[in-house]
C-alpha atoms as a PDB file:
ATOM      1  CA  UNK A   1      53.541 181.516 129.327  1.00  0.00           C
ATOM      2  CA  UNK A   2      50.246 180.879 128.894  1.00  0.00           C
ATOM      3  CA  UNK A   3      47.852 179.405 132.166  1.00  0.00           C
ATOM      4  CA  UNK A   4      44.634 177.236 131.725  1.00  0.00           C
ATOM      5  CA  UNK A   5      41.827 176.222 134.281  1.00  0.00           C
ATOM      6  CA  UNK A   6      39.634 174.652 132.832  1.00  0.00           C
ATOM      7  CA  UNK A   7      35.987 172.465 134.171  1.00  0.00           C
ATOM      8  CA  UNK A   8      34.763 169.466 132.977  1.00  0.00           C
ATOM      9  CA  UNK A   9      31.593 168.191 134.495  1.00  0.00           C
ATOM     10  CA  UNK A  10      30.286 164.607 133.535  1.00  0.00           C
ATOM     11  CA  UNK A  11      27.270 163.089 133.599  1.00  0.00           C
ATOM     12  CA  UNK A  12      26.445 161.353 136.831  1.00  0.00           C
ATOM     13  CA  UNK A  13      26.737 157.479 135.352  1.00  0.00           C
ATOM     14  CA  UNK A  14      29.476 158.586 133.163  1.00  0.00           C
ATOM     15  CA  UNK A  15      32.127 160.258 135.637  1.00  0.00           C
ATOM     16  CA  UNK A  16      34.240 156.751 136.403  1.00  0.00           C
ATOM     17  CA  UNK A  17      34.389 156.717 131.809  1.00  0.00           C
ATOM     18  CA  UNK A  18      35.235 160.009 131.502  1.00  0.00           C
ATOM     19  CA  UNK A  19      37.974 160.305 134.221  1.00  0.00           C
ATOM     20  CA  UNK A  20      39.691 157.261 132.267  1.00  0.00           C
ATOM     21  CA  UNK A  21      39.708 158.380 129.155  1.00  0.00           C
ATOM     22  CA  UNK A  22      40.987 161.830 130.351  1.00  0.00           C
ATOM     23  CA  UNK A  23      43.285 159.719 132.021  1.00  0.00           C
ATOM     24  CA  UNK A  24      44.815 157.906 129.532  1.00  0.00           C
ATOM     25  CA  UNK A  25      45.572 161.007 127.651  1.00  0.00           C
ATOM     26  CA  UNK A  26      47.309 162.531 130.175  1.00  0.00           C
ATOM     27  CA  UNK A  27      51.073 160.663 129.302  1.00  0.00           C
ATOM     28  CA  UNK A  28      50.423 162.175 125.160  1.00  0.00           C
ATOM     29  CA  UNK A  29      48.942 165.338 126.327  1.00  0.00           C
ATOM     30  CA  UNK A  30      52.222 166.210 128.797  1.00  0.00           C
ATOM     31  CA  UNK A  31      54.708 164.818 125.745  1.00  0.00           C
ATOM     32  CA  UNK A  32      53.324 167.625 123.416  1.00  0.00           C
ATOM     33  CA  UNK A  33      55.174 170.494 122.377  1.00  0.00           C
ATOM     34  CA  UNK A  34      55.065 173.218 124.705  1.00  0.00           C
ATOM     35  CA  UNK A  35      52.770 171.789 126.990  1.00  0.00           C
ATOM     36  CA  UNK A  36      54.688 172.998 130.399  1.00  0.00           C
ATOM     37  CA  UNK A  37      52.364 171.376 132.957  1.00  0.00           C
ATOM     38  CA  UNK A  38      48.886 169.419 132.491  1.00  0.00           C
ATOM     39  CA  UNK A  39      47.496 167.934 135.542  1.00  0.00           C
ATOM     40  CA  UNK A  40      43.961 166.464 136.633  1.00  0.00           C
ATOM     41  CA  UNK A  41      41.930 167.173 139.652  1.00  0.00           C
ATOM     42  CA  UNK A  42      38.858 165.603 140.682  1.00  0.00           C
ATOM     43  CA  UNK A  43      36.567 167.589 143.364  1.00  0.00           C
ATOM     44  CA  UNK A  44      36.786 165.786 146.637  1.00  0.00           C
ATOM     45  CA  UNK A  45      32.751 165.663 147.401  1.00  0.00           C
ATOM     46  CA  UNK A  46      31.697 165.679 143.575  1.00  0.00           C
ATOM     47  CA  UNK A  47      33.684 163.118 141.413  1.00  0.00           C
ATOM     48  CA  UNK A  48      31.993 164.342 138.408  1.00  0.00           C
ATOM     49  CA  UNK A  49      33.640 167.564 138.373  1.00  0.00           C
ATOM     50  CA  UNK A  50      36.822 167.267 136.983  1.00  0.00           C
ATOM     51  CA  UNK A  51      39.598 170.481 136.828  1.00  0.00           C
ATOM     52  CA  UNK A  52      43.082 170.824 134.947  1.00  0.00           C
ATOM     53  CA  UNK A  53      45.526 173.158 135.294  1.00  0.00           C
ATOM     54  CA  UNK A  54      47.770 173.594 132.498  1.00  0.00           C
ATOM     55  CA  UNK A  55      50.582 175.622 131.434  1.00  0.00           C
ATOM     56  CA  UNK A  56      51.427 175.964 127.959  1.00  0.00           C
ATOM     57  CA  UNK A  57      54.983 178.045 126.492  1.00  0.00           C
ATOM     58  CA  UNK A  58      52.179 180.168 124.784  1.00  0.00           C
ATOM     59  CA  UNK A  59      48.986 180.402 122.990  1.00  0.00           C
ATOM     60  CA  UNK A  60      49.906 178.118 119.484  1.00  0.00           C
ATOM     61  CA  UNK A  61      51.274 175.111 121.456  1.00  0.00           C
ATOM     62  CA  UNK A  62      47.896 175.433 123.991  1.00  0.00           C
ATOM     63  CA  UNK A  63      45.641 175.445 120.515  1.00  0.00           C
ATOM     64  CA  UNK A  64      48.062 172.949 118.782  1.00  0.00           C
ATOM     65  CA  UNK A  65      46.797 170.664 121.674  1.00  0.00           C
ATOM     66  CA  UNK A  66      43.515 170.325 120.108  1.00  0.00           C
ATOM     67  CA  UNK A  67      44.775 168.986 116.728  1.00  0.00           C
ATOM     68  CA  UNK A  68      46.691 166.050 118.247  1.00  0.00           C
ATOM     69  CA  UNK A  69      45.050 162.798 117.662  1.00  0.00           C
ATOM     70  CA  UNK A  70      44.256 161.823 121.104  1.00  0.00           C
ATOM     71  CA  UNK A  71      42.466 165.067 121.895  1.00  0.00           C
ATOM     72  CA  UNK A  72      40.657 164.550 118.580  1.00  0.00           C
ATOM     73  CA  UNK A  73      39.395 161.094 119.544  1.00  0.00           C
ATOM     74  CA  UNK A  74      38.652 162.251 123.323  1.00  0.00           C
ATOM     75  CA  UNK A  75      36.316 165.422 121.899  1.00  0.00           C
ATOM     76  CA  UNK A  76      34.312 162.639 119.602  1.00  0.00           C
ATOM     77  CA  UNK A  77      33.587 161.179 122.516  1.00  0.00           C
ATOM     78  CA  UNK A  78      32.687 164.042 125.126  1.00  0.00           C
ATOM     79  CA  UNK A  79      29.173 164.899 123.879  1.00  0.00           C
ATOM     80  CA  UNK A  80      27.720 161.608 125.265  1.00  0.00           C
ATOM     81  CA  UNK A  81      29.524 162.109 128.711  1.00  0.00           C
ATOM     82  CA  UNK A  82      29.383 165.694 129.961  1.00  0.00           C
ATOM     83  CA  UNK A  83      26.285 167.196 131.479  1.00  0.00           C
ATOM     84  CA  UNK A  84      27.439 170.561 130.574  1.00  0.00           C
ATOM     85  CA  UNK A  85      29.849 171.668 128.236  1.00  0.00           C
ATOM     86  CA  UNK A  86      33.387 172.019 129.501  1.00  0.00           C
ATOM     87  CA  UNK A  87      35.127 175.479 130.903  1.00  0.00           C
ATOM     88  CA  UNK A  88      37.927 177.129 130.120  1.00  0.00           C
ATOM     89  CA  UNK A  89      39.863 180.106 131.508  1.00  0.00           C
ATOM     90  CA  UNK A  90      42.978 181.216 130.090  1.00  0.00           C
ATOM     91  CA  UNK A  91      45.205 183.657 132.066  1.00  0.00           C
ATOM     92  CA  UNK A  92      48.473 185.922 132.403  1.00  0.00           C
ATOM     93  CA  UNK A  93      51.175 185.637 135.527  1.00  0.00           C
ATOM     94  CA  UNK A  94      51.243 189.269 136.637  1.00  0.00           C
ATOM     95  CA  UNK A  95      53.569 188.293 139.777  1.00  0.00           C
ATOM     96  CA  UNK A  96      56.067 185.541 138.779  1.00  0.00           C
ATOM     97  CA  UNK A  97      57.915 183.829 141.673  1.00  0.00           C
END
């Protein structure tokens, strides 16, 4: 299983946009194939930083994501609203619970 943390940081006038539109693809983005967990966080002093942690059954269902259509129309967008461009960290589980 395959674990994602990723950063998103938006421009100051544009965090309220971008947290919507990340929003809205949150129902399509947890229906995908293989996509185990997807969830948003927004930093409680900084609402332009946004994190997700995702899990994803394994590496071709976490790049898969990027193909969908809503992911496609959320990246045209991004350029204009990030001050930075976004992080990503994938990792391993070494100690399952």
């Amino acid at each position: 299983m395959l674990k994602v943390l990723s950063h998103v940081r938006a421009k100051p006038e544009s965090a309220a946009t971008l947290r919507e539109l990340f929003r809205a693809s949150l129902p399509a983005t947890r229906a995908e194939p293989g996509c185990i967990r997807y969830v948003m966080l927004e930093h409680r002093r900084d609402p332009a930083l946004l994190a997700f942690v995702e899990e994803w059954a394994d590496d071709a269902a976490f790049k898969q994501h990027f193909t969908t259509p809503h992911m496609i129309a959320l990246a045209a967008q991004l350029d204009t609203l990030v001050a930075e461009p976004p992080q990503m960290h994938k990792y391993e589980e070494i100690d399952p619970v």
